[in-house]
Every structure is written in C-alpha cells, then in structure tokens.
Protein backbone atom coordinates (compact mmCIF):
# COMPACT_ATOMS: atom_id res chain seq x y z
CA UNK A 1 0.00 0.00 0.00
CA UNK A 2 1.32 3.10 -0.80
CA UNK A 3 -0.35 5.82 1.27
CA UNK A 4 -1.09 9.43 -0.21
CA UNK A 5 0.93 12.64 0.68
CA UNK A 6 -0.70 14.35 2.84
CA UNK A 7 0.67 17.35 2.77
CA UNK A 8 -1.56 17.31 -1.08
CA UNK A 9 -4.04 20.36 -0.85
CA UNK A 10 -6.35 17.71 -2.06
CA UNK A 11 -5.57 15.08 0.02
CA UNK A 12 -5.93 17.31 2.95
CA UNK A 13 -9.53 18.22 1.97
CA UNK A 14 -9.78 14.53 1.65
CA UNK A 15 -8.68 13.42 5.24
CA UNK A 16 -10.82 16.85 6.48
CA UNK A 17 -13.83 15.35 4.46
CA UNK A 18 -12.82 11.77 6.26
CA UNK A 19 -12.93 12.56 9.38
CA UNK A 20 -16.11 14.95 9.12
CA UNK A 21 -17.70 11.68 7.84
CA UNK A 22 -16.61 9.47 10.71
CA UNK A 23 -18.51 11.69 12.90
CA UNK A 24 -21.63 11.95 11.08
CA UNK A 25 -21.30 8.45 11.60
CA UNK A 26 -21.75 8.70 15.34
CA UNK A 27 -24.05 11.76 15.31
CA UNK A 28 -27.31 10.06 14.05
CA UNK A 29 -26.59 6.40 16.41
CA UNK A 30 -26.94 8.00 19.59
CA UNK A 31 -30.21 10.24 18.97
CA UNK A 32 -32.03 7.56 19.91
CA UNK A 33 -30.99 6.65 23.88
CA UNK A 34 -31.99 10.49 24.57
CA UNK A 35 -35.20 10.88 22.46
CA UNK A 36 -36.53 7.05 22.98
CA UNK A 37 -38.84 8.32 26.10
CA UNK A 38 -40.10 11.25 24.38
CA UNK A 39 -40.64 9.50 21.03
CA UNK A 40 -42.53 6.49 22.77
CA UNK A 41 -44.70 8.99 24.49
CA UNK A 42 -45.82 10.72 22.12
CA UNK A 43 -46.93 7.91 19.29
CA UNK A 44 -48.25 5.75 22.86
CA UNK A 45 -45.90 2.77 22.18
CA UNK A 46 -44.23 0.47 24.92
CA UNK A 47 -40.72 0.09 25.83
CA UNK A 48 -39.91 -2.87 23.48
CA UNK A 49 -41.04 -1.12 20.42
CA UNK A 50 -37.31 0.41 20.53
CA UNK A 51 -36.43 -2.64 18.98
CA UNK A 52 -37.83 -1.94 15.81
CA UNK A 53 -35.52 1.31 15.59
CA UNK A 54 -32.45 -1.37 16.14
CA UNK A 55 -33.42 -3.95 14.11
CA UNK A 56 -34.25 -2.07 11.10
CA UNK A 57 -31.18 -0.17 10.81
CA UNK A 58 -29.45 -3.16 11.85
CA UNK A 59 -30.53 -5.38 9.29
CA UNK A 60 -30.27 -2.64 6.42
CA UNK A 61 -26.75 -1.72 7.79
CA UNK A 62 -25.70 -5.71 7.10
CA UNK A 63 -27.16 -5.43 4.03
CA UNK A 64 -25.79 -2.04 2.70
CA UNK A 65 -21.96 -3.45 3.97
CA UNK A 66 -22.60 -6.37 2.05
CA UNK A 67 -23.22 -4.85 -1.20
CA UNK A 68 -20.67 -2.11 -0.74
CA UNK A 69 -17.78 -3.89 -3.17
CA UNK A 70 -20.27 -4.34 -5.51
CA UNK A 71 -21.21 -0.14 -5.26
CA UNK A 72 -17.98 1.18 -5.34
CA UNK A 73 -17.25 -0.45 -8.71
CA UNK A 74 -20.51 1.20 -9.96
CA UNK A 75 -20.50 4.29 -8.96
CA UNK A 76 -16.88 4.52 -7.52
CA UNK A 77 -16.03 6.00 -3.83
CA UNK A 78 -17.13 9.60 -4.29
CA UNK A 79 -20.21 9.54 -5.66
CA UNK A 80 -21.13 6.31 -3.08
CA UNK A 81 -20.31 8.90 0.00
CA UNK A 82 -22.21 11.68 -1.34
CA UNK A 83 -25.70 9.76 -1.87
CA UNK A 84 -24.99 7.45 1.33
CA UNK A 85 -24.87 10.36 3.24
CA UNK A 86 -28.33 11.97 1.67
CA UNK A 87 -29.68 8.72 3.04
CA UNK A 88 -28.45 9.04 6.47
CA UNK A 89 -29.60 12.46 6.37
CA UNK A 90 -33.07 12.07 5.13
CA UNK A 91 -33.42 9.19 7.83
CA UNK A 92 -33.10 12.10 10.28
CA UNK A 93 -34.80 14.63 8.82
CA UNK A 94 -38.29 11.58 8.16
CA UNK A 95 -37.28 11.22 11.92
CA UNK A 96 -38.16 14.80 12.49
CA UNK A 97 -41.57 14.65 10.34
CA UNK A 98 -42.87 11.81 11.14
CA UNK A 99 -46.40 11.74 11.83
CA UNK A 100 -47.09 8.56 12.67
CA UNK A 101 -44.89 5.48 13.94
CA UNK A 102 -44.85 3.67 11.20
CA UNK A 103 -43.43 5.93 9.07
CA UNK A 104 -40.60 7.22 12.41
CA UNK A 105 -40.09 3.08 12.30
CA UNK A 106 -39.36 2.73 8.39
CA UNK A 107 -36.61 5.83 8.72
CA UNK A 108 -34.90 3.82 10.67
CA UNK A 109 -33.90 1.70 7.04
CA UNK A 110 -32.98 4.28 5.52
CA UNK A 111 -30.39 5.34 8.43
CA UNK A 112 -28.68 1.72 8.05
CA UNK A 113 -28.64 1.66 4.38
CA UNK A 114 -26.76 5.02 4.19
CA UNK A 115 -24.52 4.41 7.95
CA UNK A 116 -23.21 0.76 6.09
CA UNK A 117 -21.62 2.29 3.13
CA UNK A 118 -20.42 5.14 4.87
CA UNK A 119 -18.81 3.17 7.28
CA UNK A 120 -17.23 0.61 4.72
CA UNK A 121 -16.81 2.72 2.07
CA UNK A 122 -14.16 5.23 4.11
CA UNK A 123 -12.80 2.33 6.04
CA UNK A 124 -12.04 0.85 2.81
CA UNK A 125 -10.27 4.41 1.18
CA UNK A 126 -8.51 5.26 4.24
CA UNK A 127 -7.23 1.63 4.68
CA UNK A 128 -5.71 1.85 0.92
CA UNK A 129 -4.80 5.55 1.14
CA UNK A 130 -3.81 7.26 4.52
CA UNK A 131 -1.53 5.93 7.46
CA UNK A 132 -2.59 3.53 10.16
CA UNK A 133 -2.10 6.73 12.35
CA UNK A 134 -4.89 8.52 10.35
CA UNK A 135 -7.06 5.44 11.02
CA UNK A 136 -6.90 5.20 14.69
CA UNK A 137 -8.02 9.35 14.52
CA UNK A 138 -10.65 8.54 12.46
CA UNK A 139 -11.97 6.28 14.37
CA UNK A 140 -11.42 8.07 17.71
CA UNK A 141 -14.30 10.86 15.51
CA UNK A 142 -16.49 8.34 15.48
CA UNK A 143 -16.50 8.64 19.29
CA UNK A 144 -16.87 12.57 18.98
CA UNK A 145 -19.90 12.17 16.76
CA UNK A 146 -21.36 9.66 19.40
CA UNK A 147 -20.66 12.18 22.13
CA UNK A 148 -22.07 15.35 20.24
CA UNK A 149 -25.16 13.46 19.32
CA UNK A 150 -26.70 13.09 22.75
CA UNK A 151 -25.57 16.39 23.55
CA UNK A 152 -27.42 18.02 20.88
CA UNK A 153 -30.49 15.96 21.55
CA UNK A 154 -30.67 16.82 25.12
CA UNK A 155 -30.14 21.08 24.03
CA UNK A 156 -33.16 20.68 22.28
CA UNK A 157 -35.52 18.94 24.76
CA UNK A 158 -34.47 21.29 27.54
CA UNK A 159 -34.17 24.37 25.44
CA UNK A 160 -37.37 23.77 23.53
CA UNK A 161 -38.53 20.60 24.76
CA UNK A 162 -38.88 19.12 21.04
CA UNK A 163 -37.39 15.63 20.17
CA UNK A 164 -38.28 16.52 16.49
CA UNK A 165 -35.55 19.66 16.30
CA UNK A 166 -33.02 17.24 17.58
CA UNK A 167 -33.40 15.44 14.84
CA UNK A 168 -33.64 18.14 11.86
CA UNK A 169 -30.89 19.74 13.43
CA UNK A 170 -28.48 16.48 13.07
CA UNK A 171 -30.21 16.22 9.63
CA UNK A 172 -29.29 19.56 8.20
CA UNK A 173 -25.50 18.71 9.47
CA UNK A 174 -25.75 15.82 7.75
CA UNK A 175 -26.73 17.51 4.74
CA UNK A 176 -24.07 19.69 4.92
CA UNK A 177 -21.80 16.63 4.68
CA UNK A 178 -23.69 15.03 1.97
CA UNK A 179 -22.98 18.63 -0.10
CA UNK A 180 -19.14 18.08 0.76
CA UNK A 181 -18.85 14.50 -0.30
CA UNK A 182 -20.36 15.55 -3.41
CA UNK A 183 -18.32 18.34 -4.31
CA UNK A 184 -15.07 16.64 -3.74
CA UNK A 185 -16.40 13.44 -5.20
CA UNK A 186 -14.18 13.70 -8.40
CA UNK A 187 -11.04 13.82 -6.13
CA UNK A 188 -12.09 10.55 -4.27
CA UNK A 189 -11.88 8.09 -7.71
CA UNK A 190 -8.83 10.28 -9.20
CA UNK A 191 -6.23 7.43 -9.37
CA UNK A 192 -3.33 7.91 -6.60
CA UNK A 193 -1.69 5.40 -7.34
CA UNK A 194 -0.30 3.25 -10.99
CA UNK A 195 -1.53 0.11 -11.71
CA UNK A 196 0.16 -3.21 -13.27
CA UNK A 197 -1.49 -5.69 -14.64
CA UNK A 198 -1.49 -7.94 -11.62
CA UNK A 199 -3.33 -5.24 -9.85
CA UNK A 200 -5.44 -4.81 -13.08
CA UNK A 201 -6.45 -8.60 -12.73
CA UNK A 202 -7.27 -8.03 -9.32
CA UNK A 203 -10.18 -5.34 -9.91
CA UNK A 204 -11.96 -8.48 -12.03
CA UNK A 205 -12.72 -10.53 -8.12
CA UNK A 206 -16.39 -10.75 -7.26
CA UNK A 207 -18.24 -11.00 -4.43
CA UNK A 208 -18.60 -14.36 -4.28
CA UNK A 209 -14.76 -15.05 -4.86
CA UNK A 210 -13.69 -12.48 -2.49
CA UNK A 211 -15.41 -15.36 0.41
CA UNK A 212 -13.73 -17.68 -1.22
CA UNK A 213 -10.13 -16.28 0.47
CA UNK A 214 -10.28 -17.71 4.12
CA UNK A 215 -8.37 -14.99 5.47
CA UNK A 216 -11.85 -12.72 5.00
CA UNK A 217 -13.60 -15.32 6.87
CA UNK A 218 -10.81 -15.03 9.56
CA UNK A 219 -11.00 -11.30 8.99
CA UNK A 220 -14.94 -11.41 9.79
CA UNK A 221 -14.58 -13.76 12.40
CA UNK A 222 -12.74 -11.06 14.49
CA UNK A 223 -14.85 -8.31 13.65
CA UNK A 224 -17.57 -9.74 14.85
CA UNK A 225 -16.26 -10.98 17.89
CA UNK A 226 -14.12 -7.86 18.94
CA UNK A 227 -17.73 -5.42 18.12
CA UNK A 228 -19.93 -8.13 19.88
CA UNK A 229 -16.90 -7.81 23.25
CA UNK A 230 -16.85 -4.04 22.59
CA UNK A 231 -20.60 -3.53 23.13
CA UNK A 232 -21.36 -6.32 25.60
CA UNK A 233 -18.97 -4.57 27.86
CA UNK A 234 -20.92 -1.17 27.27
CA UNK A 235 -24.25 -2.21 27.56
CA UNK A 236 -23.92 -5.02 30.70
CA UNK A 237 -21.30 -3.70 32.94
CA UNK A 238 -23.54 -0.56 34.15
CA UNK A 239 -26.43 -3.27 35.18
CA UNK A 240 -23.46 -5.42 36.77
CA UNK A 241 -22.46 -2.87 38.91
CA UNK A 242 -25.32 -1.91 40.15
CA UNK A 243 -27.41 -4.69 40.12
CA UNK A 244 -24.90 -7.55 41.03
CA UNK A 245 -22.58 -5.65 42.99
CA UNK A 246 -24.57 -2.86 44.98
CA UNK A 247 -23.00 0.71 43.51
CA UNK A 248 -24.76 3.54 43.05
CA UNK A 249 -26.10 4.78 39.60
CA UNK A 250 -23.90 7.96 39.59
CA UNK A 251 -20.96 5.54 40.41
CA UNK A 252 -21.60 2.97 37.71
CA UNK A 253 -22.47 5.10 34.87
CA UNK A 254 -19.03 7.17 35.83
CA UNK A 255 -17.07 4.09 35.26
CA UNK A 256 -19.32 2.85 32.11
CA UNK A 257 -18.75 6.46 30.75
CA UNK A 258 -14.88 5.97 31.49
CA UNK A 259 -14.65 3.18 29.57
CA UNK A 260 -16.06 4.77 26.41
CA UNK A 261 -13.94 7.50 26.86
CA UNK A 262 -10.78 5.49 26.99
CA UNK A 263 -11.53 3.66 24.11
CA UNK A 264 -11.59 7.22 21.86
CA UNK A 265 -8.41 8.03 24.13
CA UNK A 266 -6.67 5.20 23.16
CA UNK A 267 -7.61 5.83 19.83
CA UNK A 268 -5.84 9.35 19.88
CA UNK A 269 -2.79 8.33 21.88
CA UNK A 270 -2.01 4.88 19.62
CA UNK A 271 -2.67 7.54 16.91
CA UNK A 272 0.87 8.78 17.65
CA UNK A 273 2.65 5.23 18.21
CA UNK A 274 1.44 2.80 15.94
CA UNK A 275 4.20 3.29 13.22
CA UNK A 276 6.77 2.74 15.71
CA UNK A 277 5.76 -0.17 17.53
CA UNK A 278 4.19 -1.89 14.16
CA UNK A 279 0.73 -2.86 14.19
CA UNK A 280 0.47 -6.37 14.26
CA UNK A 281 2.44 -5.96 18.00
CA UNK A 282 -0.12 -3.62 19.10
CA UNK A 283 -2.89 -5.33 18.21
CA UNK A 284 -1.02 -8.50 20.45
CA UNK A 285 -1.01 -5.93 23.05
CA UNK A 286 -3.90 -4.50 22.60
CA UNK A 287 -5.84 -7.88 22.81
CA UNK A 288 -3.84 -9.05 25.98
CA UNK A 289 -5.08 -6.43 27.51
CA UNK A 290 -8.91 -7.04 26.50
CA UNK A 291 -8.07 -10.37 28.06
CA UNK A 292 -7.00 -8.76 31.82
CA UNK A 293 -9.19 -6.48 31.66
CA UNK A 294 -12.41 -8.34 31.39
CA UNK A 295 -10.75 -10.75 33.69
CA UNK A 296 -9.45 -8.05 36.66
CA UNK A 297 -13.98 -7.10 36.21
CA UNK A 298 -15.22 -10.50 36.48
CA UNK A 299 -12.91 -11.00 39.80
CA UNK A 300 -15.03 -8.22 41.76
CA UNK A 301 -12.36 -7.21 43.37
CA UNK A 302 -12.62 -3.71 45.23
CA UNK A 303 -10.75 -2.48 42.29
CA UNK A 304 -12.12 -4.10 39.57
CA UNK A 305 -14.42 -1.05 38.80
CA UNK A 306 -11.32 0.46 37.51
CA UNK A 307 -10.29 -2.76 34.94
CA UNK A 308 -13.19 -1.15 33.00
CA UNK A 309 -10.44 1.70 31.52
CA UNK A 310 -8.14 -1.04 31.11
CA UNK A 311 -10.26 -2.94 29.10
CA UNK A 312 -11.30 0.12 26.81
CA UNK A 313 -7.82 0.99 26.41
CA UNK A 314 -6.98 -2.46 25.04
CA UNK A 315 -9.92 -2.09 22.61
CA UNK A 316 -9.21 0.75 21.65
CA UNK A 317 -7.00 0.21 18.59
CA UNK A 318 -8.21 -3.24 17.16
CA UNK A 319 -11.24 -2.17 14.81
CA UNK A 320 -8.98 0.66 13.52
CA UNK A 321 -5.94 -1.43 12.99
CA UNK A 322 -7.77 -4.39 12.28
CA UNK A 323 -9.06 -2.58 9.24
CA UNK A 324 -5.68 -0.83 7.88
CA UNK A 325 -3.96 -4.43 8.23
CA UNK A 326 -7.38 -5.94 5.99
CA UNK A 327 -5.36 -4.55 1.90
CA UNK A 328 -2.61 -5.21 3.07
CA UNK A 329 -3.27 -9.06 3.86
CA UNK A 330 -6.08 -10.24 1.52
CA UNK A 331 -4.83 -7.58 -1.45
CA UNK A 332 -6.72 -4.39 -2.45
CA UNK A 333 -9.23 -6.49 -4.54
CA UNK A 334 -10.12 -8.65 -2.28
CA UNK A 335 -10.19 -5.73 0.70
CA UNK A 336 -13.24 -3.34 -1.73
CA UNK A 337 -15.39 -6.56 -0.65
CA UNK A 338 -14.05 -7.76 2.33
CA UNK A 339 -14.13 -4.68 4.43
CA UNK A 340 -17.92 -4.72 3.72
CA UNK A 341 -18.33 -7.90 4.87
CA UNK A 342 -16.41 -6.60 7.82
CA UNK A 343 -18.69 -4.01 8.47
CA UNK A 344 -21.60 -6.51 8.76
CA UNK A 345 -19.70 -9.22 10.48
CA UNK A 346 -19.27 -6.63 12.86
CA UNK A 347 -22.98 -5.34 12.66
CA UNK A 348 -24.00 -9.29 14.02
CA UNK A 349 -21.54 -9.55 16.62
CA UNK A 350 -22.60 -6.25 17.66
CA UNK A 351 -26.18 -7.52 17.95
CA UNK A 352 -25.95 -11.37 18.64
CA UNK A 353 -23.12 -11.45 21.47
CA UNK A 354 -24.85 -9.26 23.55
CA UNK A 355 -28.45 -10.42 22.95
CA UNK A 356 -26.75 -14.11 24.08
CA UNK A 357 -25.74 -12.02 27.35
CA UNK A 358 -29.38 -11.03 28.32
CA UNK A 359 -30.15 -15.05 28.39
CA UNK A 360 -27.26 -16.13 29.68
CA UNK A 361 -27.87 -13.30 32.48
CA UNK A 362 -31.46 -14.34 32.93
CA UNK A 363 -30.63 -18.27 33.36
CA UNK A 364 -26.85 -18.01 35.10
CA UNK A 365 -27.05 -14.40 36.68
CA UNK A 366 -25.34 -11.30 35.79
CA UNK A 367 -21.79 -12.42 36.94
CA UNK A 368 -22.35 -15.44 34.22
CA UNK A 369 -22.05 -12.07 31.77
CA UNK A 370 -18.74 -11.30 33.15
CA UNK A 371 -17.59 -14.49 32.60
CA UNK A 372 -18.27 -14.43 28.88
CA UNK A 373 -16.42 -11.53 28.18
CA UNK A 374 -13.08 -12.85 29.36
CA UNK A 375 -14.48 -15.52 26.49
CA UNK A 376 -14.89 -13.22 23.93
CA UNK A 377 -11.45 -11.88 24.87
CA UNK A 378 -9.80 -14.89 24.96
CA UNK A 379 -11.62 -16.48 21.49
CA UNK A 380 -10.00 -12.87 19.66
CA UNK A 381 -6.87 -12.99 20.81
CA UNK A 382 -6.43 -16.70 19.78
CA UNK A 383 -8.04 -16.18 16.50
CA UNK A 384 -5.74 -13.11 15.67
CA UNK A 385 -2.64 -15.14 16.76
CA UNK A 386 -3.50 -18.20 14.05
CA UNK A 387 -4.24 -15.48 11.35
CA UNK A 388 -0.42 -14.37 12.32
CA UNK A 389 0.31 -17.79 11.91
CA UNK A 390 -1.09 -18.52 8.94
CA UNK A 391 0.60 -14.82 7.68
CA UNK A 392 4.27 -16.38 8.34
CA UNK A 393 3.31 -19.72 6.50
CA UNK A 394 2.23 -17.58 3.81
C-alpha cells in the first residue's frame, strides 16, 4: 500500500472530508438513547417497540456493507459517500416529520442503508490511502460524533422541549456533509496510485470469490467478535455494577462512561505510536489487555471497577488497525469486498453477542455475563494469533 501525501491540498480536503464523515457516523446512532422516552410517548408505544428502531437499521446496515464492493465499482467511492450520506440524512430529517410510527419506524432503514456504506466505504479508502495513524483518529471521531449526538439531543428537549428539532438539526449537518462529499467526489476516484497488470487482474474478483479467500472469513470472524466484546462490555457492565454488585447509579455510569472514553483516548494516543511499535504488536497488546481487563472485572475485586479503563484501552485500537492491516493481507481487490463484509460481520456480533448475554444473564445471573467476556477476549486474541500464523506460512 502506498499511502497518499498528505501534505496534497487535495488530500488534505480529503482526510478533512474523512474525518467529518466518521462523525456523522456517530451523530445520528446515539439520537435515539436520549429521544426514545419522548418519542414512545408521544406515538403511545411500549418500551420494546425500541427494537424496531435497532433492528431495522441493523438489518439494512448488514445489508448495505454487504453490497458495498459491488457499489464502489458502480458508482466509484465519491459519488457512493455523497448519496450514502443523503440517506443518512433524510433518515433524520423523516425522523423529524414523522407523523405517525410507522413511518418514524421505516426511517430507521434508511439510516442503516446510508450508515453501512459510509462506514465501509471510508474504512475501505482510508485503509488503501492514509496511514494507520490517520485510522486510529478517524476512528477516535467516530466517538466525537457519538458524544455530540446526545448532547445536541438533550439542548433541544431542555431548550425547547422538542425531540423533532433534535433530529432536523443532526439532519441539516448531515446535509451539509452530503454537499461536501459531493463536491469533492471527483477527487475521491482520481487514481493515486499506478496500476500493473497484476493489480489490473485483481479489480476483475467478485463478491462471491472475495469469500472464497479464508483470510476474509478469519478477517470477519474477528470483527464480529471484537464489536460483539466491545458492546457487551458497554451495555452489561452498568447493570453489573449496580445490580450484582450494589454501587450507586452515579458511580456505575461514571465508570461505564470511562470506559467509552478510553476507548476514543486510546484511539488518539495509539494515533501517535502505531508506526513505531508496528501494528500487528499492538494489536497483540492491545488484545492481551482485553483479556486482563475483562478478567481483573469478572474478579469483583474492590478495584475491579477500575479494569473497566483497562479494558477500553486495550480495545481501543483493534477495529482501527484491524481494518488498515485488511489490503494489506487479503490484497486491495479482495479488501473493496471484504471490508464490507467486515462491516456486517461486525454489525451481528454487535447484535448477537450481547443479545446471548441477556439469556445467559437471565438463566446463570449477571456475573455469568462477566464471565463471557473474558471468552470473547480470549476467542479474539487466539483467533488473531492463528491469522499471524497462517501470515508467516504464507
């Protein structure tokens, strides 16, 4: 891989653009925690009926990262961005107008449709075109976007106690973006780099023979367990800790929200590292450290509050590295499909593993949930270290 110069006027407006769209991708996810009671309320559903939000966008998201090899040789990267992002945006903006739930439900589609090719569409580019340092940043936005969307959500309940411009306001940012991609979507699909005619060869592999390579199996495998790890921890530890373990609410969610924090920390500060210690090293260390962490929490030791930070600082850099190490193993044909299967590997584990939790909480009690993290841990760091394996035999 040959990564562009940065120091390009266009590829600067490129890695601007980038990183803009890595936090549109967290804007629009979190709306929904902060408007859920206000929503429900007002079209007189129950508390379950959340689960059509999740489940739509999930299951368009899988679908949209699926497909995403097969879009970017159609319409190529630029022009993919620029009408993903309408998507997103119109999903907030029907959010805002919906009259009835039905029609707030079915937005929820067009949010995953446009969030999947976002998401594997500039994982893909930045994998093939900017540093693994640029990739850990741009990942750490994500985070941002995640943290500003709540934010602005809650300014405009309290401020003028409206759910709806919470989401118009995210939607008009988002169209913003959508303008942007679109305007520099002639520089995304200028070639940066020659071709030979093995590489030519390459841009013939399907979607179909690109699952055919085991490494993208081996590549899915571990982005669905290290996203299904990522959120169980998220979602289960807060009900641990209070529930299982007797702390107080203010406690808990401090330590819940110091976990996400360290994980768009760690992002930032591996940011400035990687290149140095390699990344295949720091994703060893990284994973170890998923492994101790989960463990020091399921011990319930008077410390093991704290293991939380430990454990967001070893996941921190996997997804991101994970991703810049996926051309550079299976080949850049082979990655314009596989990182969209990544993206909806990740999309199940993300969904499944921590679904699994809630039953295995209900039948073996929440320390049983504990337990299966240090699993999840474990299973990644041993799949990772027979994908090295299987690198060296190579």
């Amino acid at each position: 891989m040959k990564a562009f110069n940065t120091t390009s006027s266009a590829a600067r407006l490129l890695l601007v653009t980038a990183y803009l769209g890595f936090i549109s991708l967290g804007l629009p996810d979190t709306l929904i925690g902060v408007a859920w009671p206000s929503v429900r309320d007002f079209f007189g559903r129950q508390q379950s009926d959340i689960a059509w939000i999740f489940f739509g966008a999930g299951a368009s998201y899988f679908v949209s990262g699926l497909l995403t090899g097969k879009l970017l040789k159609s319409f190529g990267i630029g022009l993919l961005l620029g009408g993903s992002s309408l998507l997103v945006a119109a999903s907030a903006l029907g959010y805002s107008i919906a009259p009835a739930w039905g029609l707030f439900a079915a937005c929820a589609l067009l949010h995953g449709l446009g969030s999947g090719a976002i998401d594997a569409g500039l994982n893909h580019y930045v994998a093939n075109h900017f540093s693994p340092r640029h990739m850990n940043w741009l990942h750490a936005c994500y985070g941002i976007g995640a943290t500003l969307g709540p934010l602005i959500m809650t300014s405009m309940l309290v401020s003028l106690g409206s759910w709806r411009a919470g989401y118009a306001t995210v939607g008009s940012l988002l169209l913003l973006l959508t303008g942007l991609f679109l305007y520099t979507r002639k520089l995304w699909d200028a070639p940066g780099e020659t071709t030979d005619a093995a590489s030519e060869s390459e841009a013939c592999v399907g979607t179909f023979d690109a699952l055919k390579h085991g490494g993208v199996w081996a590549h899915m495998l571990l982005f669905g367990i290290y996203t299904g790890l990522e959120v169980t921890v998220g979602q289960w530890s807060f009900t641990v800790m209070t529930e299982a373990r007797g702390m107080t609410k203010e406690t808990a969610g401090m330590w819940v929200t110091i976990y996400w924090a360290s994980i768009a920390t760690g992002r930032v500060v591996f940011g400035f590292i990687i290149e140095w210690l390699g990344i295949d090293l720091l994703l060893r260390l990284s994973m170890l450290a998923a492994v101790i962490g989960t463990a020091l929490f399921a011990a319930n030791l008077p410390f093991s509050a704290g293991a939380l930070a430990l454990t967001g600082l070893g996941l921190a850099s996997i997804y991101p590295c994970l991703m810049t190490r996926t051309p550079q193993r299976l080949g850049k044909a082979h990655a314009a499909h596989a990182i969209g299967f990544q993206v909806s590997a990740a999309m199940v584990g993300a969904a499944a593993l921590p679904s699994a939790c809630g039953w295995l909480a209900q039948s073996g009690g929440l320390e049983a949930v504990t337990l299966a993290t240090i699993a999840m841990a474990v299973c990644l760091l041993l799949v990772h270290e027979a994908l090295l394996r299987f690198d060296r035999r190579g």
